[in-house]
C-alpha atoms as a PDB file:
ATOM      1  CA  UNK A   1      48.748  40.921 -72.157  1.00  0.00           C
ATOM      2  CA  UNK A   2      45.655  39.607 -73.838  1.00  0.00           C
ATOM      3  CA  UNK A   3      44.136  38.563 -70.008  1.00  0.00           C
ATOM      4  CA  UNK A   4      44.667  42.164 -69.139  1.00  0.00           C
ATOM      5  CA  UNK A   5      43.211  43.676 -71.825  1.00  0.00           C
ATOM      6  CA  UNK A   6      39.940  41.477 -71.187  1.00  0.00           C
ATOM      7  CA  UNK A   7      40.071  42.150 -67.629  1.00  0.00           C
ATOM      8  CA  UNK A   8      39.863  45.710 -68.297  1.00  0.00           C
ATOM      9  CA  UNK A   9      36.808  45.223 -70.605  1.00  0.00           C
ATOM     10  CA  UNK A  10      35.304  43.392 -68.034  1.00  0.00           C
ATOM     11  CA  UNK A  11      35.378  46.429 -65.595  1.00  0.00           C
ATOM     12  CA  UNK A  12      34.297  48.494 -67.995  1.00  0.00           C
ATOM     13  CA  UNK A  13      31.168  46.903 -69.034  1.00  0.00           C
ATOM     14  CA  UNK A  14      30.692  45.761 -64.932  1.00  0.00           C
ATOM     15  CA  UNK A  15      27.782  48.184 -64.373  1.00  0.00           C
ATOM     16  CA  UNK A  16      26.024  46.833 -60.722  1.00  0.00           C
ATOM     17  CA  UNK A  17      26.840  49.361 -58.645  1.00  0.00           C
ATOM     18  CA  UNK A  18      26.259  52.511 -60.725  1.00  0.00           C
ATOM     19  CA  UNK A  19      22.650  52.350 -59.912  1.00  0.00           C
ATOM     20  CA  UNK A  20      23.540  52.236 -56.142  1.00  0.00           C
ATOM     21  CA  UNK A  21      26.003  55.295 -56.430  1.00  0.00           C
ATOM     22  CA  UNK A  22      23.240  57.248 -58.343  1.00  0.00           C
ATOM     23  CA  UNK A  23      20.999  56.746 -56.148  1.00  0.00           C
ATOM     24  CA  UNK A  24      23.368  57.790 -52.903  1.00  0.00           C
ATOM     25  CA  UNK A  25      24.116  61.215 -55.104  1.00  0.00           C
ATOM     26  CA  UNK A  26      20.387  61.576 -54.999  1.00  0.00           C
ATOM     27  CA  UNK A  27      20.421  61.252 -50.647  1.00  0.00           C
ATOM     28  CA  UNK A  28      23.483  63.066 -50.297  1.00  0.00           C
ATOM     29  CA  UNK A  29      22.367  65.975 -52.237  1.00  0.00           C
ATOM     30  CA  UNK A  30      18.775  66.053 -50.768  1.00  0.00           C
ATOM     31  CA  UNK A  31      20.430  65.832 -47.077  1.00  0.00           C
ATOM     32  CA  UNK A  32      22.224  69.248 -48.134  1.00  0.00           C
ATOM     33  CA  UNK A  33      19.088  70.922 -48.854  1.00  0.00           C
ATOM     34  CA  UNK A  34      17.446  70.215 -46.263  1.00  0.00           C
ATOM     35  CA  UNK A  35      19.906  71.389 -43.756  1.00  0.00           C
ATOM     36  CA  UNK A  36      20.428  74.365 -45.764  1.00  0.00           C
ATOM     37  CA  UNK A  37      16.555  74.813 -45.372  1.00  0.00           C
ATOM     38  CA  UNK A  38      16.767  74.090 -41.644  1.00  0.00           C
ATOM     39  CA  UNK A  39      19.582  76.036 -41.384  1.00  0.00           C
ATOM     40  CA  UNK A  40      17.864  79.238 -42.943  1.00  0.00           C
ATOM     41  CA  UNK A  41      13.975  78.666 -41.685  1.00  0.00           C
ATOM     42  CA  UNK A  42      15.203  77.464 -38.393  1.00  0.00           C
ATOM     43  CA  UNK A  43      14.845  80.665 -36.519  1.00  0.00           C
ATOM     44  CA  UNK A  44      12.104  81.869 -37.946  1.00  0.00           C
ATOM     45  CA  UNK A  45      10.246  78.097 -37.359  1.00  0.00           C
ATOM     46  CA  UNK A  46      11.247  78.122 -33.684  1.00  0.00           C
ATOM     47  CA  UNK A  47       9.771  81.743 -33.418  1.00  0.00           C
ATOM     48  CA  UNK A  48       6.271  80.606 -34.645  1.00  0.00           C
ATOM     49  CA  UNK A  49       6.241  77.854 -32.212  1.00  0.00           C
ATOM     50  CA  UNK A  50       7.419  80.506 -29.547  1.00  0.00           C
ATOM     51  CA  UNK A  51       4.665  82.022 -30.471  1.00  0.00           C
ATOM     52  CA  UNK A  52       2.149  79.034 -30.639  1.00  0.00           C
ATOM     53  CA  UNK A  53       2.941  78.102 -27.509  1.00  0.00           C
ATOM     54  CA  UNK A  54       2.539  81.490 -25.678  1.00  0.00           C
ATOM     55  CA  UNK A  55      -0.822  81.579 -27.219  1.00  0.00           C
ATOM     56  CA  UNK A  56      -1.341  78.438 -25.725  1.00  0.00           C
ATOM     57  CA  UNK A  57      -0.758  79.553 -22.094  1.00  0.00           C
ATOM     58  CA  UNK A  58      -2.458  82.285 -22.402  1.00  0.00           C
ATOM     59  CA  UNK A  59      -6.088  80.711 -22.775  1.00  0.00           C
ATOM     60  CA  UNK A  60      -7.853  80.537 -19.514  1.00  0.00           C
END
């Protein structure tokens, strides 16, 4: 009883990967912003380069 009492102590004070997770939480959550940016801007980006690029052929 007295080894599994310790060995629970141990993994409770074990604190090596939290950094590691945090940091993951940090990616992950930036990843969903940014495809809910893409997601919403997309059209409207692919227009302006429509629109760049028409220019473009345009000059003689």
């Amino acid at each position: 009883m007295l080894s599994l009492l310790k060995l629970f102590t141990l993994m409770k004070n074990n604190r090596k990967g939290q950094g590691m997770v945090e940091y993951g939480l940090i990616i992950g959550l930036i990843a969903v912003v940014v495809i809910a940016a893409l997601t919403l801007l997309g059209p409207t980006i692919r227009d302006l380069f429509n629109d760049v690029n028409t220019e473009l052929n345009n000059i003689p």
